[in-house]
C-alpha atoms as a PDB file:
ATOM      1  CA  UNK A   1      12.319  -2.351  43.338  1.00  0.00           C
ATOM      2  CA  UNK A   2       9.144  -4.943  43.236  1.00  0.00           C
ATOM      3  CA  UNK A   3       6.419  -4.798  41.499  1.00  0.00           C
ATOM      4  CA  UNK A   4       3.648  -7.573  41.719  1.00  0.00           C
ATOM      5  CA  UNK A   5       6.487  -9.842  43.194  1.00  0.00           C
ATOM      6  CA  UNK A   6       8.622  -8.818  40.124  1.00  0.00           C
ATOM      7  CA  UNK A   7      12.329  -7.568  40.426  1.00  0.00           C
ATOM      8  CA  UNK A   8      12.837  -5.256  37.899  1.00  0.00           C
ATOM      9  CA  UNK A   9      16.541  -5.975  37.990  1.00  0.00           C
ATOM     10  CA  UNK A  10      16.002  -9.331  36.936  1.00  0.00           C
ATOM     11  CA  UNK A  11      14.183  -8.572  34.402  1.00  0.00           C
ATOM     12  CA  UNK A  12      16.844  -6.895  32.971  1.00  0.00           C
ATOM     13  CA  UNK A  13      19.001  -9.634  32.932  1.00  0.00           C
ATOM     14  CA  UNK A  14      16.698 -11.921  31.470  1.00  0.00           C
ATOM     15  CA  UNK A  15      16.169  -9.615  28.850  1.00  0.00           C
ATOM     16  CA  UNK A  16      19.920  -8.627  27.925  1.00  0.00           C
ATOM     17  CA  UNK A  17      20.411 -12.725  27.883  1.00  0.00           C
ATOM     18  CA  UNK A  18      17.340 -13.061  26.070  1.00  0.00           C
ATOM     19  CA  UNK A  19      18.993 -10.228  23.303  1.00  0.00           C
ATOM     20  CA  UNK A  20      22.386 -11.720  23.197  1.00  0.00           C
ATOM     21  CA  UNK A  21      21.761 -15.335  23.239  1.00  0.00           C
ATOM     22  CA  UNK A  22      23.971 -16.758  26.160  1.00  0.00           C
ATOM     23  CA  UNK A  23      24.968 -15.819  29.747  1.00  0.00           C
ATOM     24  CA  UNK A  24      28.370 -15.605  28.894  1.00  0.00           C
ATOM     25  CA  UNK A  25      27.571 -12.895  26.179  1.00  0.00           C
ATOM     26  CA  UNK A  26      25.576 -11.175  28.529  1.00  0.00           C
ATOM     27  CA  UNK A  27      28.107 -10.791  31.184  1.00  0.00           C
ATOM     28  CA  UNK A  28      30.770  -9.704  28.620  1.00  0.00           C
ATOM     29  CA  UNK A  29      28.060  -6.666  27.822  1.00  0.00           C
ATOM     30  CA  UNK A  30      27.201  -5.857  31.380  1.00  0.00           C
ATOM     31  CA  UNK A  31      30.573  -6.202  32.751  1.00  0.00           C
ATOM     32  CA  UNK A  32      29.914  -8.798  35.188  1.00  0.00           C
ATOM     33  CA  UNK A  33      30.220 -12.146  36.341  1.00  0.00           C
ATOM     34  CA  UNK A  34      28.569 -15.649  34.565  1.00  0.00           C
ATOM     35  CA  UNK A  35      27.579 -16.320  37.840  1.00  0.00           C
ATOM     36  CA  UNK A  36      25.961 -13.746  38.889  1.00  0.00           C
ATOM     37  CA  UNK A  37      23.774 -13.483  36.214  1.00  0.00           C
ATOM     38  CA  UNK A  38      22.691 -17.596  36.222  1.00  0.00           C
ATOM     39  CA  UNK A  39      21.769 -16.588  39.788  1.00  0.00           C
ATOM     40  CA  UNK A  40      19.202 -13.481  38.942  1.00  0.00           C
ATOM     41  CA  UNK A  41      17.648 -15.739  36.024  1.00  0.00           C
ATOM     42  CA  UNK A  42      17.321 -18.814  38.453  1.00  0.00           C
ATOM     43  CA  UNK A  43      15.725 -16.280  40.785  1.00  0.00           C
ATOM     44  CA  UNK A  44      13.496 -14.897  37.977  1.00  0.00           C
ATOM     45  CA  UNK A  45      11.724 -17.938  36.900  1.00  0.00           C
ATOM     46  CA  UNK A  46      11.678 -19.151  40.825  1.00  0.00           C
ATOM     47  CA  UNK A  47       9.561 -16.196  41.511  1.00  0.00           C
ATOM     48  CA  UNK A  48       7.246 -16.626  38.794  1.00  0.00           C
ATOM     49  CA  UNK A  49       7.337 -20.462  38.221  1.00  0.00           C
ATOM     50  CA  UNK A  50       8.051 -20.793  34.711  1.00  0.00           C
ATOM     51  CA  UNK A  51      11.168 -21.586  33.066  1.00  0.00           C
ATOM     52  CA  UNK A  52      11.924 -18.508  30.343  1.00  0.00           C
ATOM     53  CA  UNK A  53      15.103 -19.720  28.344  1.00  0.00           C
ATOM     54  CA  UNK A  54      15.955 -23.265  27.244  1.00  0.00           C
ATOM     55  CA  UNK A  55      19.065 -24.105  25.531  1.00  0.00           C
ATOM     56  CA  UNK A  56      19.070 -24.444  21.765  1.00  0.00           C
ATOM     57  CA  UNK A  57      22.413 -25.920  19.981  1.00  0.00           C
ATOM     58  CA  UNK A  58      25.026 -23.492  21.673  1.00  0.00           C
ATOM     59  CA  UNK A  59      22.369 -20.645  22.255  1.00  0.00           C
ATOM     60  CA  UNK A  60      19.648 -19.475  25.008  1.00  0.00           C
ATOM     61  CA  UNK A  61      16.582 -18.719  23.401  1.00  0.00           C
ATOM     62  CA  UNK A  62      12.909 -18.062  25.299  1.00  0.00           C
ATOM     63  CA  UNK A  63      10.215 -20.821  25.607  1.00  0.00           C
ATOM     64  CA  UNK A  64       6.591 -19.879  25.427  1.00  0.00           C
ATOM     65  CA  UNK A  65       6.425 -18.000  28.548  1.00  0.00           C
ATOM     66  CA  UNK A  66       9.609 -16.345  27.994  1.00  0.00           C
ATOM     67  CA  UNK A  67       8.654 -15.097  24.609  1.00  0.00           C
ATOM     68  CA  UNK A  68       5.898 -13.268  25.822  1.00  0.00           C
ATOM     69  CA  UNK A  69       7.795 -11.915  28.712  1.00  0.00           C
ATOM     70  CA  UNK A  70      10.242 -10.688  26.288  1.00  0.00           C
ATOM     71  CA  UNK A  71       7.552  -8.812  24.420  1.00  0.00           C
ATOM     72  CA  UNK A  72       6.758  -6.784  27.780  1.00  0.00           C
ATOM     73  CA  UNK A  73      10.333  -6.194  28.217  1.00  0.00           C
ATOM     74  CA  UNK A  74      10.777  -5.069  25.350  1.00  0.00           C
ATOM     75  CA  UNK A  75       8.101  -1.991  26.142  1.00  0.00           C
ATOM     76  CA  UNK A  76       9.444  -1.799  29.718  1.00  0.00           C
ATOM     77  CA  UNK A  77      13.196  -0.666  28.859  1.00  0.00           C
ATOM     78  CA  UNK A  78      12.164   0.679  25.496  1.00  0.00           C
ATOM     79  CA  UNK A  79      10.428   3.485  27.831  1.00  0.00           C
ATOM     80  CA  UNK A  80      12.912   3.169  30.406  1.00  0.00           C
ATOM     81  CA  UNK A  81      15.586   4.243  27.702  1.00  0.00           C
ATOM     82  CA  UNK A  82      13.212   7.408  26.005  1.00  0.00           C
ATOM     83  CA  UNK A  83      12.292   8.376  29.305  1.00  0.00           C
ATOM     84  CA  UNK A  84      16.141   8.815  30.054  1.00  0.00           C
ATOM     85  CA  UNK A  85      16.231  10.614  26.375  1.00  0.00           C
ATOM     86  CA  UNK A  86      13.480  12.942  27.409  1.00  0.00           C
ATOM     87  CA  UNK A  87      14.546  14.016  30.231  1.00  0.00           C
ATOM     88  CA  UNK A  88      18.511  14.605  28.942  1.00  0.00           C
ATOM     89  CA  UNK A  89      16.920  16.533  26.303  1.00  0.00           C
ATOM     90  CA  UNK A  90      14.366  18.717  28.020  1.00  0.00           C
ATOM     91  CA  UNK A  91      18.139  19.691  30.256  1.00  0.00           C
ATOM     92  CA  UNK A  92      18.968  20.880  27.369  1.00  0.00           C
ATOM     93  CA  UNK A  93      16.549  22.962  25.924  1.00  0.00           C
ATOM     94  CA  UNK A  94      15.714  20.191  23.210  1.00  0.00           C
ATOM     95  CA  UNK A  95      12.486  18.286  22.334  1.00  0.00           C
ATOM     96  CA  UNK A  96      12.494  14.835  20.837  1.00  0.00           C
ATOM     97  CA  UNK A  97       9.639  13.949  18.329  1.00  0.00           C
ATOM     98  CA  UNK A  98       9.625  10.042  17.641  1.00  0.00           C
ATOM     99  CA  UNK A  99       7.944   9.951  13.824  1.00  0.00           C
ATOM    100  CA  UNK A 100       6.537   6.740  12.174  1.00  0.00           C
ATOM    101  CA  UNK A 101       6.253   7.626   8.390  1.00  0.00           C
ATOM    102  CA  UNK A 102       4.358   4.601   6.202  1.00  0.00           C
ATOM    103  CA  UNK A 103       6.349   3.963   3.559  1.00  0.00           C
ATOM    104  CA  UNK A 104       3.672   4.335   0.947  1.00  0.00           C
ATOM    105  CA  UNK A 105       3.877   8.239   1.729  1.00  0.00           C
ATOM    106  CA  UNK A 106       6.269  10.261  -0.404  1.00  0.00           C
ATOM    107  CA  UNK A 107       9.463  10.859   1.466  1.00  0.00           C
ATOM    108  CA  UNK A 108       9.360  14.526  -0.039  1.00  0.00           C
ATOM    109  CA  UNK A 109       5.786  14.781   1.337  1.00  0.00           C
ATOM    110  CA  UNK A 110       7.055  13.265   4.975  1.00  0.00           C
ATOM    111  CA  UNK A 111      10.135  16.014   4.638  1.00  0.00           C
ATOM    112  CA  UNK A 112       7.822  18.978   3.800  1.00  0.00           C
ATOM    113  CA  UNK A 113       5.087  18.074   6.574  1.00  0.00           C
ATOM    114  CA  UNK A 114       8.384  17.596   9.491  1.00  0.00           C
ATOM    115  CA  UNK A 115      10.070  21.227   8.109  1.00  0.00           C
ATOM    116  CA  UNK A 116       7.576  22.585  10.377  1.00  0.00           C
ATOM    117  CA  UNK A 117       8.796  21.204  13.229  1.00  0.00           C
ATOM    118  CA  UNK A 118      12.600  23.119  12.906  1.00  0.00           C
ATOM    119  CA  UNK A 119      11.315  26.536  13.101  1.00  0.00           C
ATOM    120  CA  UNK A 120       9.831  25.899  16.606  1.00  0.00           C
ATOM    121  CA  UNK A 121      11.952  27.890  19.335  1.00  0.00           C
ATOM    122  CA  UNK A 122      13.168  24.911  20.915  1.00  0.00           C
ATOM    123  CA  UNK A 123      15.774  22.672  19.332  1.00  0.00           C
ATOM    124  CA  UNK A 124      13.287  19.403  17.915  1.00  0.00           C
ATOM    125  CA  UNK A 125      15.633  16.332  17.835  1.00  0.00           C
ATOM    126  CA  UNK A 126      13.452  13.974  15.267  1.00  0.00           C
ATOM    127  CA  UNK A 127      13.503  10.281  15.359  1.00  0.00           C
ATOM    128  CA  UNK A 128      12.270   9.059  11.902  1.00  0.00           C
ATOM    129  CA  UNK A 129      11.372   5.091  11.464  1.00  0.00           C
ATOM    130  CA  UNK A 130       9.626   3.923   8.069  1.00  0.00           C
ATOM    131  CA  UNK A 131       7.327   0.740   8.131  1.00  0.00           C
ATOM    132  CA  UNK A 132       4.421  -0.869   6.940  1.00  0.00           C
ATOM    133  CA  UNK A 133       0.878   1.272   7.880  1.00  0.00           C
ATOM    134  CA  UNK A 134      -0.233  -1.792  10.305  1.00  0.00           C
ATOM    135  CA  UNK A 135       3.081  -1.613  11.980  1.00  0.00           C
ATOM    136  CA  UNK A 136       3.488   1.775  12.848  1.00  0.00           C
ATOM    137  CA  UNK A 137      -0.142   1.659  14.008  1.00  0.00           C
ATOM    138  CA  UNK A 138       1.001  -1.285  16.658  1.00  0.00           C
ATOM    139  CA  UNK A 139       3.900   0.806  17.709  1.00  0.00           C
ATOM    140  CA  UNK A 140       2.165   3.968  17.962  1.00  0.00           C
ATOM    141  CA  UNK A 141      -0.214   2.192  20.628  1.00  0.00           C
ATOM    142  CA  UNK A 142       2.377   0.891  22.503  1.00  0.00           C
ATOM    143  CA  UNK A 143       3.797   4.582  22.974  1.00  0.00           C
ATOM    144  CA  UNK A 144       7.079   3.741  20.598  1.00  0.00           C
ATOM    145  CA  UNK A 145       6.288   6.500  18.605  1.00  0.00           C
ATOM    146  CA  UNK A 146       4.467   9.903  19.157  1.00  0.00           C
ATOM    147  CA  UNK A 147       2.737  10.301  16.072  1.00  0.00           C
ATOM    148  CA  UNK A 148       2.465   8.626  12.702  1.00  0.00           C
ATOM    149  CA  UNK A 149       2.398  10.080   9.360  1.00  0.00           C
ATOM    150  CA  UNK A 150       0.404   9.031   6.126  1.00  0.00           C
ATOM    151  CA  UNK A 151      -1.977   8.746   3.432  1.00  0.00           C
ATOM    152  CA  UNK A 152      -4.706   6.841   4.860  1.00  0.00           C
ATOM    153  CA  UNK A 153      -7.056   7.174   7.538  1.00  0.00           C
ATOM    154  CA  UNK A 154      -7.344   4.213  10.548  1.00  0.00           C
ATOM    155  CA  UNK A 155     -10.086   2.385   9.990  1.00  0.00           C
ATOM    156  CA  UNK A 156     -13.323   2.725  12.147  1.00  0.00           C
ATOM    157  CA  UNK A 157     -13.778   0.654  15.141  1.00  0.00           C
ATOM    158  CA  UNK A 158     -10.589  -0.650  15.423  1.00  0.00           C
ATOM    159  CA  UNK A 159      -8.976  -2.575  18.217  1.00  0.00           C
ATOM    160  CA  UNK A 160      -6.356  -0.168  18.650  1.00  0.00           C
ATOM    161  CA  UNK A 161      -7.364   3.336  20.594  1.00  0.00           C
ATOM    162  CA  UNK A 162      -5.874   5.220  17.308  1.00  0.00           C
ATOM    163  CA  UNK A 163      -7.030   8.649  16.137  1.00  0.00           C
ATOM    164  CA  UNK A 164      -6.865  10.343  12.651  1.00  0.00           C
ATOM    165  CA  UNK A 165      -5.954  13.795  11.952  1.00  0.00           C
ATOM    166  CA  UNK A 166      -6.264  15.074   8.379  1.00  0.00           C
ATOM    167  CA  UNK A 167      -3.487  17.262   7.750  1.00  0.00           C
ATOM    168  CA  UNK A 168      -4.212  18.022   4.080  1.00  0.00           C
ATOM    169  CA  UNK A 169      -4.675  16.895   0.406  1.00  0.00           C
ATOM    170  CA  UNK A 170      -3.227  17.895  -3.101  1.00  0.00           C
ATOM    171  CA  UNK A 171      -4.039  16.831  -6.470  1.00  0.00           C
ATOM    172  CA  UNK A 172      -2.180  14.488  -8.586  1.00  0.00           C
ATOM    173  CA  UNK A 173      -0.421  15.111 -11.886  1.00  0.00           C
ATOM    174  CA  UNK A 174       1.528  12.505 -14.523  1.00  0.00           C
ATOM    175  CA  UNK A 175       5.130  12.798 -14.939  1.00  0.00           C
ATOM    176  CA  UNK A 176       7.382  11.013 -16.756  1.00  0.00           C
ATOM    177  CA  UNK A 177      11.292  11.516 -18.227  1.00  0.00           C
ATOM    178  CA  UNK A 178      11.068  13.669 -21.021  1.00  0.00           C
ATOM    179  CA  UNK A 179      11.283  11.234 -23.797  1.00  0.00           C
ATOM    180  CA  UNK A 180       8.123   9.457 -22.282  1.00  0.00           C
ATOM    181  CA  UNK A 181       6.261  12.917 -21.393  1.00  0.00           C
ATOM    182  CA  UNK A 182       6.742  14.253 -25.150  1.00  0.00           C
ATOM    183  CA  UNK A 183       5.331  10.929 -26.518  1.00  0.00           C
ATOM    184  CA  UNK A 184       2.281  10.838 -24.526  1.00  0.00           C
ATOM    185  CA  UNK A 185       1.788  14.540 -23.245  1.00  0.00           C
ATOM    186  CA  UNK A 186      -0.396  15.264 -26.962  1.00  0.00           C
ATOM    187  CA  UNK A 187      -4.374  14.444 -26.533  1.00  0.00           C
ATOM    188  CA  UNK A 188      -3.527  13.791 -22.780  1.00  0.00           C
ATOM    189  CA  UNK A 189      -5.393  11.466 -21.090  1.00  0.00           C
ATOM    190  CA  UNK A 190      -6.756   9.672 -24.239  1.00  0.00           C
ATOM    191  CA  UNK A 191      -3.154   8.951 -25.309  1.00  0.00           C
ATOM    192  CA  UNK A 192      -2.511   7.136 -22.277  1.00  0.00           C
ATOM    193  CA  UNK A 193      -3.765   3.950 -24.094  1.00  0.00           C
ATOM    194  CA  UNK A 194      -0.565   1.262 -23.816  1.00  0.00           C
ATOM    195  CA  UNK A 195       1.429   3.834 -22.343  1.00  0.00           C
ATOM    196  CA  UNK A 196       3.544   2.370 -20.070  1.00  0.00           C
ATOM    197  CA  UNK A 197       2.736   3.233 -16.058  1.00  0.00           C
ATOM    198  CA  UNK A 198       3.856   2.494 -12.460  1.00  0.00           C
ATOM    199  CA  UNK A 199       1.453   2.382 -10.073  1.00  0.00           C
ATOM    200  CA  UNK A 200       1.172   1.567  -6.304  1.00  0.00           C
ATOM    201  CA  UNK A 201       0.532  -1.918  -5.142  1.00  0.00           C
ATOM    202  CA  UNK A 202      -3.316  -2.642  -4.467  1.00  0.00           C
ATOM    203  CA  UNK A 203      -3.142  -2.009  -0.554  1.00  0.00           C
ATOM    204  CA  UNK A 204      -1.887   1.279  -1.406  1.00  0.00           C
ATOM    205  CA  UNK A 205      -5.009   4.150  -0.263  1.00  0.00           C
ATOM    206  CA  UNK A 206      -3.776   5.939  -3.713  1.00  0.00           C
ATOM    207  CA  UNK A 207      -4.264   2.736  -6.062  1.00  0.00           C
ATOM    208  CA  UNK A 208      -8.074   2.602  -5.834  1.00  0.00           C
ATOM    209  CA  UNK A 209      -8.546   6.482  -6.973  1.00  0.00           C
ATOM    210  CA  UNK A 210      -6.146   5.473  -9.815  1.00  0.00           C
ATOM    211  CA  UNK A 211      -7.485   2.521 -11.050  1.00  0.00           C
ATOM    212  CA  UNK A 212     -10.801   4.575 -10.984  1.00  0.00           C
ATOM    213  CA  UNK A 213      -9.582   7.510 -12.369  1.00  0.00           C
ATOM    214  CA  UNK A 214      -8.206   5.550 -15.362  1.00  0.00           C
ATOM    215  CA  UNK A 215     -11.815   4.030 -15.848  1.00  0.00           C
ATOM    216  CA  UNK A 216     -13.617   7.044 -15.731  1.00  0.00           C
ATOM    217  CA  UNK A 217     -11.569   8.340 -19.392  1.00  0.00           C
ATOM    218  CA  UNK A 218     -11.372   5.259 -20.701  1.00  0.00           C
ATOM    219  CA  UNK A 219      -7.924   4.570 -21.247  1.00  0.00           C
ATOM    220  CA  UNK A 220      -5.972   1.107 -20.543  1.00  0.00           C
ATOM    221  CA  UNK A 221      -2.168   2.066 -19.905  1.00  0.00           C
ATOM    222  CA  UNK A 222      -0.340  -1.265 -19.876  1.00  0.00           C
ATOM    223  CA  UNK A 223       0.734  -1.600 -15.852  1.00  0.00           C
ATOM    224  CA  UNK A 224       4.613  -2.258 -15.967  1.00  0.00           C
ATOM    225  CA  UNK A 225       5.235  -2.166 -12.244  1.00  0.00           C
ATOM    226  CA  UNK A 226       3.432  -2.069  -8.786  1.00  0.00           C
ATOM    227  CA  UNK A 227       5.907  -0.609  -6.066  1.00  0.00           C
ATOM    228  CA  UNK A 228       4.637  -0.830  -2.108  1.00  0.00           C
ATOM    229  CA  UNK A 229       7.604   1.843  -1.428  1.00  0.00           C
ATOM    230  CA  UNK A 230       6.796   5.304  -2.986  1.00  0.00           C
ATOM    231  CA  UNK A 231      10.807   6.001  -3.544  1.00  0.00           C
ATOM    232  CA  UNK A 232      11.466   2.831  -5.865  1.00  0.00           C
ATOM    233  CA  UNK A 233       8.431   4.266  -7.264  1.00  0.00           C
ATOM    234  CA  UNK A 234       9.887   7.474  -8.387  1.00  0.00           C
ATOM    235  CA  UNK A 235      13.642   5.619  -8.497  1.00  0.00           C
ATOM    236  CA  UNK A 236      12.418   3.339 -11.792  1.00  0.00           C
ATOM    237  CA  UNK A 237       9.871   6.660 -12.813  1.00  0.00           C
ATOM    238  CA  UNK A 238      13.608   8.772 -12.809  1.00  0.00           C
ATOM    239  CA  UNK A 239      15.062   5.836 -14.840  1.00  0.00           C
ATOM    240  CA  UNK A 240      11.907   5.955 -17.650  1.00  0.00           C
ATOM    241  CA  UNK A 241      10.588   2.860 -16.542  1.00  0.00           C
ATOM    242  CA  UNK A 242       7.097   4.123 -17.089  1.00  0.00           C
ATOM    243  CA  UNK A 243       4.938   7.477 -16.246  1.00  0.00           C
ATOM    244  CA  UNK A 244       3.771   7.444 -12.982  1.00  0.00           C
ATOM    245  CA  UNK A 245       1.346  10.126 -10.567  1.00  0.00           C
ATOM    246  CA  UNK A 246       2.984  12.487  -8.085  1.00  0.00           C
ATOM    247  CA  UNK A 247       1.252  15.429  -5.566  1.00  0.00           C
ATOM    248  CA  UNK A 248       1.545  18.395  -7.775  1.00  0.00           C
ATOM    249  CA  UNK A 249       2.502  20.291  -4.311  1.00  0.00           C
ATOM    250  CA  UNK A 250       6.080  18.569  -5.233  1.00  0.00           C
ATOM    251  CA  UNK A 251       5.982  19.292  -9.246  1.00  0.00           C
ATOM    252  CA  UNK A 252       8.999  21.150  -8.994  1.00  0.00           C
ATOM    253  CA  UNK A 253      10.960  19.206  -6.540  1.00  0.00           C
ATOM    254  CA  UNK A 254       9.861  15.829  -9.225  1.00  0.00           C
ATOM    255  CA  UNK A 255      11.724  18.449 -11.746  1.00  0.00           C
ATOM    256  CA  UNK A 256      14.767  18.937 -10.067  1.00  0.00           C
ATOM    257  CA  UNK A 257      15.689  15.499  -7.816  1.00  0.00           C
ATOM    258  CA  UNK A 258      13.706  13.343 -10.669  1.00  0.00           C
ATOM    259  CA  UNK A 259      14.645  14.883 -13.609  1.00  0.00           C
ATOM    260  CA  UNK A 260      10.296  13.878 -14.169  1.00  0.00           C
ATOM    261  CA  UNK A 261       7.949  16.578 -16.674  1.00  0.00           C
ATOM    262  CA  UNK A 262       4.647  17.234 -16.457  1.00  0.00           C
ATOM    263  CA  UNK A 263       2.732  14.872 -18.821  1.00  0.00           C
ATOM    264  CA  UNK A 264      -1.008  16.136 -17.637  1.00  0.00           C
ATOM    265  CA  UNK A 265      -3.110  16.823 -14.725  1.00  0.00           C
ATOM    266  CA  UNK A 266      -5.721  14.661 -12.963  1.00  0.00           C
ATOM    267  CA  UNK A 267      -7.680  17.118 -10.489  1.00  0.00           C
ATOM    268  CA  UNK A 268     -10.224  14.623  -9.866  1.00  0.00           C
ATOM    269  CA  UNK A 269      -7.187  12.732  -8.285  1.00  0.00           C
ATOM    270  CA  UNK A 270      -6.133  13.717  -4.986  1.00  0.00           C
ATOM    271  CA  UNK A 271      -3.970  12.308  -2.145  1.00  0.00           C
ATOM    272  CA  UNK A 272      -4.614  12.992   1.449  1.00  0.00           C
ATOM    273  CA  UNK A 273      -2.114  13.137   4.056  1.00  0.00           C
ATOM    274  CA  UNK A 274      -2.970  12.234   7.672  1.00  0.00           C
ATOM    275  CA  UNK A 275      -1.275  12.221  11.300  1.00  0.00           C
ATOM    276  CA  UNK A 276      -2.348   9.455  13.444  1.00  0.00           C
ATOM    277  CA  UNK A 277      -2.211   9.961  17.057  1.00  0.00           C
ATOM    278  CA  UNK A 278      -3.171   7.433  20.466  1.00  0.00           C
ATOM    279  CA  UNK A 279      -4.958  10.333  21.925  1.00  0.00           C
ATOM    280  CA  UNK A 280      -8.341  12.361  20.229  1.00  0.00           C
ATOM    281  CA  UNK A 281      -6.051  15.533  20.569  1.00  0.00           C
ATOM    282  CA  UNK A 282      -2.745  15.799  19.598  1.00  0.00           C
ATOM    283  CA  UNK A 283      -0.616  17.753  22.616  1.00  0.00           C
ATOM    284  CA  UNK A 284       3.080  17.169  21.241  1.00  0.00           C
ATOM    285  CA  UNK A 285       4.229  21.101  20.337  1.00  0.00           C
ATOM    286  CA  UNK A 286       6.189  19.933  17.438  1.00  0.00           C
ATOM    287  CA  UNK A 287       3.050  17.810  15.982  1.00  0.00           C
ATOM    288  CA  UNK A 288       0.958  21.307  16.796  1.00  0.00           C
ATOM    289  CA  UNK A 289       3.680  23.053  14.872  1.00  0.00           C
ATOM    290  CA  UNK A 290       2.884  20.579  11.483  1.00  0.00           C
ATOM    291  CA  UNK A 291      -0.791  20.995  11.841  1.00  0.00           C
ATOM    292  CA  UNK A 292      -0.618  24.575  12.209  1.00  0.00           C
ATOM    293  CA  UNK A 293       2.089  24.812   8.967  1.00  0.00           C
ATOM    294  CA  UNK A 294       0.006  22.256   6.625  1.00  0.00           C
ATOM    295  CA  UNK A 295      -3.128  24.090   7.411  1.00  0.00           C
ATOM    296  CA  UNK A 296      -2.118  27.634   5.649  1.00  0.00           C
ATOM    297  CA  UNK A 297       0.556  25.934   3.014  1.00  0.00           C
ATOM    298  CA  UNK A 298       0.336  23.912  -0.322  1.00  0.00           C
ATOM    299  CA  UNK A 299      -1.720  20.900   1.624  1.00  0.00           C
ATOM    300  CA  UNK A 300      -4.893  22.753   3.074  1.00  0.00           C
ATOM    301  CA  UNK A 301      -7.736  21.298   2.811  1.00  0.00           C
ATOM    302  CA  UNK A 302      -9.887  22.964   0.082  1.00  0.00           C
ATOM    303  CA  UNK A 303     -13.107  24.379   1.619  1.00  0.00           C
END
């Protein structure tokens, strides 16, 4: 099959010699012979008149050109391979959902928005990867993923054709271990002065409404951490690090994994969860399914 004066077939070689580093590694994967791979790369780079691999010490790796037509290969047999899963899986009655979750969201948060998706009537089969917000964004486009879950909105007039969905928001509360929450739960906030806190890092949605929220009463808590990942967050909060803010839609689930009290509540802090989607309109059932479960459960929206 040609496409453009492209064989897709050696493309594939190119890119399984491109992944493993050497023919010879390549051949031992695919089952065939040195030969006849050198043969479909010589053909390759015949066809399109550039030379993709060069050798480096005892290793193939791509030049220029071929690094960018790894990139596409990459997408091409990416697809290739979920388009196999797919279809395998709609034989079977199942659905696959392919989630990016940005690792500044709460994992309990990410677990309680994708419960949803298990009491649909057909089996979901759900793919989780974690990565920065930027990242998932990039992947998302590229139709890696089908949806991507978080706590900030994309950013008006992007480059990327990227749509946000608000799925809900909650209010924040302070927890800490209980030796930390009965120190600094009396004359809550004012006593927060020098207590110790962990906070997101700055690039964090959540860290601004902090940071504000700790102006607006007055109180300096002495910062003793800034975590990108939400779960070391709560893994040094569970160790009595420092206090630190959670959804209160989780209080009890803090409780009971975190061993965290309540120290106070801060209603004029909330967190907002999003799903970020390539098209205006979400159309995946299971993605309908969280939309439809966040909508009349702890995360509404308040009207």
């Amino acid at each position: 099959m040609k496409t453009s004066g492209l064989n897709f077939r050696h493309l594939y070689f190119f890119w399984m010699v491109a992944k493993e580093g050497g023919v010879t590694r390549a051949a031992e994967r695919l089952g065939l012979a040195v030969q006849t791979i050198s043969m479909q790369l010589a053909s390759l780079e015949q066809s399109i008149g550039k030379q993709l691999l060069e050798p480096q010490g005892r290793r193939l790796v791509p030049t220029e050109a071929g690094r960018l037509a790894l990139s596409y290969c990459d997408q091409i047999f990416l697809l290739g391979e979920q388009l196999q899963d797919a279809l395998d899986e709609a034989e079977a009655g199942k659905m696959r959902l392919t989630v990016g979750i940005s690792d500044s969201l709460p994992k309990l948060i990410a677990f309680r928005l994708l419960e949803a998706t298990q009491a649909l009537d057909k089996q979901v089969r759900l793919v989780c990867m974690e990565a920065e917000f930027e990242d998932l964004l990039a992947d998302l486009a590229l139709g890696k993923l089908d949806v991507v879950l978080t706590d900030r909105t994309v950013r008006a007039g992007g480059s990327l054709k990227v749509y946000s969905h608000l799925l809900g928001e909650s209010d924040m509360k302070l927890f800490g271990v209980p030796r930390l929450a009965d120190k600094y739960r009396p004359g809550f906030p004012a006593s927060l002065n020098h207590a110790p806190l962990l906070v997101p890092t700055r690039n964090n949605a959540l860290r601004g409404r902090i940071d504000a929220w700790l102006v607006e009463h007055e109180v300096r808590p002495e910062i003793v951490g800034e975590f990108e990942d939400n779960a070391m967050l709560n893994t040094f909060g569970r160790n009595g690090m420092g206090l630190f803010f959670a959804t209160s839609a989780l209080a009890q689930d803090i409780k009971d994994q975190f061993g965290a009290v309540l120290v106070g509540d801060a209603p004029e802090l909330r967190e907002h969860f999003y799903a970020i989607s390539s098209a205006r309109k979400i159309k995946h059932p299971a993605v309908e399914a969280i939309l439809s479960a966040v909508h009349s459960g702890p995360f509404a929206v308040a009207s």
